[in-house]
N, C-alpha and C. Protein backbone atom coordinates (compact mmCIF):
# COMPACT_ATOMS: atom_id res chain seq x y z
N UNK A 1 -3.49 -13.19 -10.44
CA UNK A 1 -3.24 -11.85 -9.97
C UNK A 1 -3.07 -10.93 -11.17
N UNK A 2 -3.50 -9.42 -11.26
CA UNK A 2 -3.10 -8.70 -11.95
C UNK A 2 -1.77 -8.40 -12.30
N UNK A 3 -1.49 -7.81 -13.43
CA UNK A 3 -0.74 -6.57 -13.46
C UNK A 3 -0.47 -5.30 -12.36
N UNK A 4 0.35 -5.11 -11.67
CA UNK A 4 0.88 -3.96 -11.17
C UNK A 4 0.51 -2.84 -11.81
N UNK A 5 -0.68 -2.26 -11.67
CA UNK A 5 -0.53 -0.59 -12.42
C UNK A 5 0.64 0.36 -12.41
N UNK A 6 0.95 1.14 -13.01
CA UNK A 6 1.79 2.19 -13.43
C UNK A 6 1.74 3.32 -12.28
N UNK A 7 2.63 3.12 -11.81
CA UNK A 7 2.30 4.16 -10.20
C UNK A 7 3.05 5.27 -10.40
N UNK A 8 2.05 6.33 -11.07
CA UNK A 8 2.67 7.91 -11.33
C UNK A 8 1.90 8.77 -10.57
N UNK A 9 2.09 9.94 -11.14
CA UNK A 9 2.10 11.04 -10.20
C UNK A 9 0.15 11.16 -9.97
N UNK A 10 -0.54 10.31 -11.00
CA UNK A 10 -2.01 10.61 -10.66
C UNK A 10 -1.95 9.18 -9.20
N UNK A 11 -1.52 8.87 -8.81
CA UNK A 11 -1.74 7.14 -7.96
C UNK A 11 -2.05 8.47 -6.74
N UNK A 12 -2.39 7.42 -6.08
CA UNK A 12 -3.34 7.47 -4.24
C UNK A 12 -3.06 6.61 -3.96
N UNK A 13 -2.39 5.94 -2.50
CA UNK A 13 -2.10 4.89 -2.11
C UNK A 13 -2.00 4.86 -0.67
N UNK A 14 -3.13 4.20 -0.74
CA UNK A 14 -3.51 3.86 0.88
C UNK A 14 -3.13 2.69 1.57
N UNK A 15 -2.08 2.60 2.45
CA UNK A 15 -1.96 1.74 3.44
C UNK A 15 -2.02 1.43 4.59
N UNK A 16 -2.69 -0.10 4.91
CA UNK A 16 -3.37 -0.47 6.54
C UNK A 16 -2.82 -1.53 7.06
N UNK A 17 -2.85 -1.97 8.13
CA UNK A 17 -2.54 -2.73 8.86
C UNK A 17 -3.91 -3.60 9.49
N UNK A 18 -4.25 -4.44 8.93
CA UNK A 18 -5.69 -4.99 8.95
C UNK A 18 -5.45 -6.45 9.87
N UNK A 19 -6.71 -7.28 10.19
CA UNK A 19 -7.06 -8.46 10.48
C UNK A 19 -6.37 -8.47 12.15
N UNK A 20 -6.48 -9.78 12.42
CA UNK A 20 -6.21 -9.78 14.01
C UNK A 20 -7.76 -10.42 14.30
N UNK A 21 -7.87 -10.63 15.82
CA UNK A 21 -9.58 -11.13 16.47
C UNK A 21 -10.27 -10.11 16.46
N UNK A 22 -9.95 -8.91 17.16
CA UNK A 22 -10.75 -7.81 17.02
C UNK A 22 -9.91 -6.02 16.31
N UNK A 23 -10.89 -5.70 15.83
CA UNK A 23 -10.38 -4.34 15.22
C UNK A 23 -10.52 -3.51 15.84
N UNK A 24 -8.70 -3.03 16.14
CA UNK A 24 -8.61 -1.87 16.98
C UNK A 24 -7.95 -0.76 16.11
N UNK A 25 -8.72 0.41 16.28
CA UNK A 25 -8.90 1.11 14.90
C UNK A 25 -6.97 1.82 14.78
N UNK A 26 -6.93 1.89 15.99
CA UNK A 26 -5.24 2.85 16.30
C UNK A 26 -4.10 1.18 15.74
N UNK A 27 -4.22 0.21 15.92
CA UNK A 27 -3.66 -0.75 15.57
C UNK A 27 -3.54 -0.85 14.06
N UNK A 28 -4.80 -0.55 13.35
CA UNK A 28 -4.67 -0.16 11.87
C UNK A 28 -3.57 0.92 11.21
N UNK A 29 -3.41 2.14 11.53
CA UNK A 29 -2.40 3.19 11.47
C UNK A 29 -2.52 2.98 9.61
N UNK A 30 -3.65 3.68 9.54
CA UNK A 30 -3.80 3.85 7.88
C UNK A 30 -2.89 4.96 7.13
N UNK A 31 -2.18 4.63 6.15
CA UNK A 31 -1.17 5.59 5.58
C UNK A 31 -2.02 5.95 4.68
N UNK A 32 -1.65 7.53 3.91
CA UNK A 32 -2.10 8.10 2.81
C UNK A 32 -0.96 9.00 1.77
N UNK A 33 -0.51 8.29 0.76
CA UNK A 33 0.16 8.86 0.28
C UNK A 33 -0.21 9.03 -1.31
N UNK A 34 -0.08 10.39 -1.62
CA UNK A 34 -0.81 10.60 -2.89
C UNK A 34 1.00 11.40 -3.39
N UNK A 35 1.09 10.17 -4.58
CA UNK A 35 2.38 10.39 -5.11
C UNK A 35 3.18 11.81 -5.77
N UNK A 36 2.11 12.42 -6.28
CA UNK A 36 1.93 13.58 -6.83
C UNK A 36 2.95 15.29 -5.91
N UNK A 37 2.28 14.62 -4.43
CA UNK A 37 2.53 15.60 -3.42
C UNK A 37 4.03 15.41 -2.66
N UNK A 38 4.38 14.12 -2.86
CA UNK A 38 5.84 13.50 -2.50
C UNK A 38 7.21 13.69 -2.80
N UNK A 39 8.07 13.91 -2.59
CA UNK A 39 9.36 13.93 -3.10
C UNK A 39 9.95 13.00 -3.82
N UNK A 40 10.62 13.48 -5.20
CA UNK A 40 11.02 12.49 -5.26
C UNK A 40 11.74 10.73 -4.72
N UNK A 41 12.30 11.21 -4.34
CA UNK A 41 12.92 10.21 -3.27
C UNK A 41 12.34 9.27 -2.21
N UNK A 42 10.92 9.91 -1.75
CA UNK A 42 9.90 9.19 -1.15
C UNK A 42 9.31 8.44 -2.28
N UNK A 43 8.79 8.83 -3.45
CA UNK A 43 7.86 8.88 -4.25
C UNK A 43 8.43 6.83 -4.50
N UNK A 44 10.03 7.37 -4.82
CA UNK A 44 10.53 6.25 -5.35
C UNK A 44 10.79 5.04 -4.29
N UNK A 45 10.67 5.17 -3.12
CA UNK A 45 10.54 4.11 -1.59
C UNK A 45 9.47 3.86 -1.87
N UNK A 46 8.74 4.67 -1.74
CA UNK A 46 7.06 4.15 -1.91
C UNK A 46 6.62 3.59 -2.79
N UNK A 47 7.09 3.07 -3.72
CA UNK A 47 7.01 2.18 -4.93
C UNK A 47 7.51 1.45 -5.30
N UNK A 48 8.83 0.97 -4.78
CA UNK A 48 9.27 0.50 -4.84
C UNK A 48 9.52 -0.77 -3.66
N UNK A 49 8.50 -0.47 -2.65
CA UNK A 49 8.00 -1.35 -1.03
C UNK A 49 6.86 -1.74 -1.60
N UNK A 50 6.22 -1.20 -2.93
CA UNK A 50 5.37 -2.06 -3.28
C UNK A 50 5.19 -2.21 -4.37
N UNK A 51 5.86 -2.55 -4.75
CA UNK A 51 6.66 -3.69 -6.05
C UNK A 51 7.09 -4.75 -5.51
N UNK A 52 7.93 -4.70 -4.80
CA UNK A 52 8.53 -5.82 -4.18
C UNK A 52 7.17 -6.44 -3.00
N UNK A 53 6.50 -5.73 -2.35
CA UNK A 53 5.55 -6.57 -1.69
C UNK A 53 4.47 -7.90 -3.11
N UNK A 54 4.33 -6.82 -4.33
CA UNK A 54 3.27 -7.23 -5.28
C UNK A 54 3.61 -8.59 -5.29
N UNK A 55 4.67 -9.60 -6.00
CA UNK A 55 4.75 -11.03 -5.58
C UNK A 55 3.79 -12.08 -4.81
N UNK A 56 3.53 -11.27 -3.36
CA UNK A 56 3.06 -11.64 -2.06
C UNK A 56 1.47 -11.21 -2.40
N UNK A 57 1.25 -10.72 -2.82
CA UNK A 57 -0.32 -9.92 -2.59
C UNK A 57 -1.06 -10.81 -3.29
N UNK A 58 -2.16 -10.92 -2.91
CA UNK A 58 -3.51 -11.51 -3.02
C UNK A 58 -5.00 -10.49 -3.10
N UNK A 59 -5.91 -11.31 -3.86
CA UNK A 59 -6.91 -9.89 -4.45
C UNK A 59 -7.73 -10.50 -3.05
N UNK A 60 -8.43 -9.67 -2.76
CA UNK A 60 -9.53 -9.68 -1.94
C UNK A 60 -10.80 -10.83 -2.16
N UNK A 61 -11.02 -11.60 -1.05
CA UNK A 61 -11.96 -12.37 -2.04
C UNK A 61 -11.76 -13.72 -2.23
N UNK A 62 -10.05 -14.03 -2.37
CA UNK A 62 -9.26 -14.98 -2.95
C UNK A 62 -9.46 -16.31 -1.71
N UNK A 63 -9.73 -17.39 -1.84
CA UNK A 63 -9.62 -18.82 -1.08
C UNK A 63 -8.73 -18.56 0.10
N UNK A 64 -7.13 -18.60 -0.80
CA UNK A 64 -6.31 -18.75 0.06
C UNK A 64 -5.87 -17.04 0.28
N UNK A 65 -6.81 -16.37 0.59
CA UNK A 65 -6.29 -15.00 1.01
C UNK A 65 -6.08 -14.40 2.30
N UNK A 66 -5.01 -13.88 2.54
CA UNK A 66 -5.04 -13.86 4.17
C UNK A 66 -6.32 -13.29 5.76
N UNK A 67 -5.65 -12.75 5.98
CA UNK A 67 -6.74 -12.73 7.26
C UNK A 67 -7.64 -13.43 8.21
N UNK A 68 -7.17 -14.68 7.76
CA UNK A 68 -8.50 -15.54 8.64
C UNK A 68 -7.64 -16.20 10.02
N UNK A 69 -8.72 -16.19 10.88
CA UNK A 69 -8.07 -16.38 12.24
C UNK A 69 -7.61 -15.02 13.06
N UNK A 70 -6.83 -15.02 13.39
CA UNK A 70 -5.99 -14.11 13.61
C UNK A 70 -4.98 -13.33 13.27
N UNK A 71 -4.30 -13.97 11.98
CA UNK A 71 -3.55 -13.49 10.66
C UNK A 71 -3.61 -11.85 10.24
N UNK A 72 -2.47 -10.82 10.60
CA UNK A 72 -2.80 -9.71 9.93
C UNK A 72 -2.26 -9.95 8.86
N UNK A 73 -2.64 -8.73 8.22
CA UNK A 73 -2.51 -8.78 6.95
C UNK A 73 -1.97 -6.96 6.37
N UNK A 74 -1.51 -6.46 5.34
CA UNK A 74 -1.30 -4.96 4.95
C UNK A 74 -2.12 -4.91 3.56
N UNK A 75 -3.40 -3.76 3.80
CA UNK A 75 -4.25 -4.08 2.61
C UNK A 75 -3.67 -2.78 2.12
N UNK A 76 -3.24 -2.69 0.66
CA UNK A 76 -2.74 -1.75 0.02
C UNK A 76 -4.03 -1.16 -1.16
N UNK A 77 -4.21 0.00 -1.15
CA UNK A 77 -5.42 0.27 -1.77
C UNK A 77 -4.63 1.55 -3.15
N UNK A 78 -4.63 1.16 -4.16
CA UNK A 78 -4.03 2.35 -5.22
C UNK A 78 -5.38 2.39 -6.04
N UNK A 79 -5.50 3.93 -6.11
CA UNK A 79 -6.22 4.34 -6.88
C UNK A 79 -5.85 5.31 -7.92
N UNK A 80 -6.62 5.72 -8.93
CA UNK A 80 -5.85 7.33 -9.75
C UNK A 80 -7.06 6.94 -10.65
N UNK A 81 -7.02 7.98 -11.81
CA UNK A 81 -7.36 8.64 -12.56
C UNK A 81 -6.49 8.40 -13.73
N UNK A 82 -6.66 7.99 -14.87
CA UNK A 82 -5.98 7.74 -16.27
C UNK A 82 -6.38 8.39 -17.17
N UNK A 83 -6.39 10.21 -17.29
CA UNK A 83 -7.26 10.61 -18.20
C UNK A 83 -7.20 10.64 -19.29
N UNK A 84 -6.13 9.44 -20.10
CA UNK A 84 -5.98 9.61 -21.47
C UNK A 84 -7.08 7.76 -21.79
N UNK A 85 -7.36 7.13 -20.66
CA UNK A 85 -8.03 6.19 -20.85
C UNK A 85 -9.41 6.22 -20.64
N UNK A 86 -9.62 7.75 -19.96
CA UNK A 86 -11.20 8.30 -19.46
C UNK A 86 -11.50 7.25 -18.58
N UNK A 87 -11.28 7.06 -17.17
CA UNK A 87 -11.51 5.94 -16.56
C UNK A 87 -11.04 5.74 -15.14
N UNK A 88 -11.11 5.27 -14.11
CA UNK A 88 -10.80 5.44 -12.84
C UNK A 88 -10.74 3.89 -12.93
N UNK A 89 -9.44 3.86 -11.87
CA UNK A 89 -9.14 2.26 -11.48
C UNK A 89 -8.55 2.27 -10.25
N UNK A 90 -9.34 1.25 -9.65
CA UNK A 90 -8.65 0.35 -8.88
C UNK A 90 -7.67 -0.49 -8.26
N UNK A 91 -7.27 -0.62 -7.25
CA UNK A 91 -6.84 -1.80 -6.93
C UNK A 91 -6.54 -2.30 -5.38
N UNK A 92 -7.14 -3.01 -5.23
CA UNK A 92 -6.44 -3.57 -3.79
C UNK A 92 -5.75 -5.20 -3.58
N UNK A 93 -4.83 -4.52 -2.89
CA UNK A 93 -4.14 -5.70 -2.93
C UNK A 93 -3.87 -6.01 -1.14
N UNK A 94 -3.85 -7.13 -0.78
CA UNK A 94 -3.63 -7.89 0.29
C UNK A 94 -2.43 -8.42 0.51
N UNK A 95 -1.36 -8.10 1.46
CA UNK A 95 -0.22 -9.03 2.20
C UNK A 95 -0.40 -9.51 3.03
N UNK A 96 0.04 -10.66 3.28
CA UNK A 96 0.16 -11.52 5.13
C UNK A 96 1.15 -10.79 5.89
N UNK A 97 1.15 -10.74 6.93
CA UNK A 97 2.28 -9.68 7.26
C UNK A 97 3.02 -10.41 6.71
N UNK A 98 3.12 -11.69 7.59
CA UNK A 98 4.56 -12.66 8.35
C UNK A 98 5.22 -12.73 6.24
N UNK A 99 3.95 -12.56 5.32
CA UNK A 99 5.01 -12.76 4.16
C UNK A 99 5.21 -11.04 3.72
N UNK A 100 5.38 -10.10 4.41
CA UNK A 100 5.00 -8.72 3.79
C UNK A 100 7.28 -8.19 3.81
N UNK A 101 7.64 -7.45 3.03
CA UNK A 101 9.11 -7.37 2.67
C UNK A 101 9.31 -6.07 4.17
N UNK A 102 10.09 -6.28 4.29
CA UNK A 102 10.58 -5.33 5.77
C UNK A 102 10.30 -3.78 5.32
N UNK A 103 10.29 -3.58 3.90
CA UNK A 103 10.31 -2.12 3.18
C UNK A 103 9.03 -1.68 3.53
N UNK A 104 7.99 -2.24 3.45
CA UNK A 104 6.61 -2.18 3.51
C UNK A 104 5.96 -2.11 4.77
N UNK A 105 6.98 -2.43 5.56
CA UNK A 105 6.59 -2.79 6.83
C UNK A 105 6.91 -1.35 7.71
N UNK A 106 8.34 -0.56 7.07
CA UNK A 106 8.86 0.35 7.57
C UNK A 106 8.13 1.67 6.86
N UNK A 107 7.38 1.16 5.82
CA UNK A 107 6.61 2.30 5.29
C UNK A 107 5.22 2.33 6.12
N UNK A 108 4.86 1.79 6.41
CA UNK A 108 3.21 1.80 7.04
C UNK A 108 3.86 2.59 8.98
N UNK A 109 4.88 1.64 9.38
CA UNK A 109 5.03 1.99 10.55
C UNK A 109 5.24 3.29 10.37
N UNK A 110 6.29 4.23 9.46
CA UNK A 110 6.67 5.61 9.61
C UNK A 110 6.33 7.01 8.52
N UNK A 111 5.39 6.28 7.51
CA UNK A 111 5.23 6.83 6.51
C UNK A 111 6.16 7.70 5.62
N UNK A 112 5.90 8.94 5.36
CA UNK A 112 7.19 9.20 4.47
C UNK A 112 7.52 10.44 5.14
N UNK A 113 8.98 9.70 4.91
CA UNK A 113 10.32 10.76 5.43
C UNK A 113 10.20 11.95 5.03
N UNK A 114 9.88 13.05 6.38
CA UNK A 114 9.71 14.69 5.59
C UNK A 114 11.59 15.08 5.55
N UNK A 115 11.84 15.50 4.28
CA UNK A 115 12.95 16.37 4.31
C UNK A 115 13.47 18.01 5.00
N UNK A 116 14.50 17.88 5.52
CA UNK A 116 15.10 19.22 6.30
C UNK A 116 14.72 20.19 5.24
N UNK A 117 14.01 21.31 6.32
CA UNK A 117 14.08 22.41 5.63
C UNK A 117 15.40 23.22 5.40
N UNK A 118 16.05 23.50 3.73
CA UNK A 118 17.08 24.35 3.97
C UNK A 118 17.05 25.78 3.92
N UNK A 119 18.10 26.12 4.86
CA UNK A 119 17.64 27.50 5.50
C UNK A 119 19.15 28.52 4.74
């Protein structure tokens, strides 16, 4: 497995709810969170549900990688821009649910917490 990239304010991070017998697209409930646009405080949940998922994750591709059968799985997709490396990167990473951390689980189900407007 890789390295964990550096998840700053250039990251994009897409999360799904994948695998099962058949794909039902509302069962997926794809998240989009581009760190940049986030609050602090989200910024730092959201990175910290996947840090702690990274352990668990598997690259795409992999033998023993999840999804087969009926097995869901949470495919985490980070992308960005490194413009001091001139270069665009990748990454996707794969959880089983049944091994995915409850943080990760509460992030895909509700995405990120909007804060009260103060008036």
């Amino acid at each position: 497995m890789k390295t964990l990239p550096t998840l700053n304010d250039d990251a994009i991070i897409e999360l799904a709810r994948e695998g099962g017998f058949a794909f039902i697209p509302t069962l997926a409930g794809p998240r989009r969170f581009v760190l940049a646009s986030v609050p602090p405080s989200e910024r730092e949940r959201i990175c910290n549900a996947i840090r702690n998922a990274f352990p668990q994750a598997r690259e795409p591709g992999q033998p023993d990688g999840p999804g087969r059968g009926d097995q869901f799985y949470y495919r985490i997709h980070i992308s960005y821009s490194q413009p001091q490396q001139n270069h665009y990167t990748d990454v996707i990473l794969l959880i089983p649910e049944d091994r995915a951390p409850p943080e990760l689980t509460e992030l895909w189900r509700n995405g990120v917490q909007e804060s009260p407007l103060i008036k």
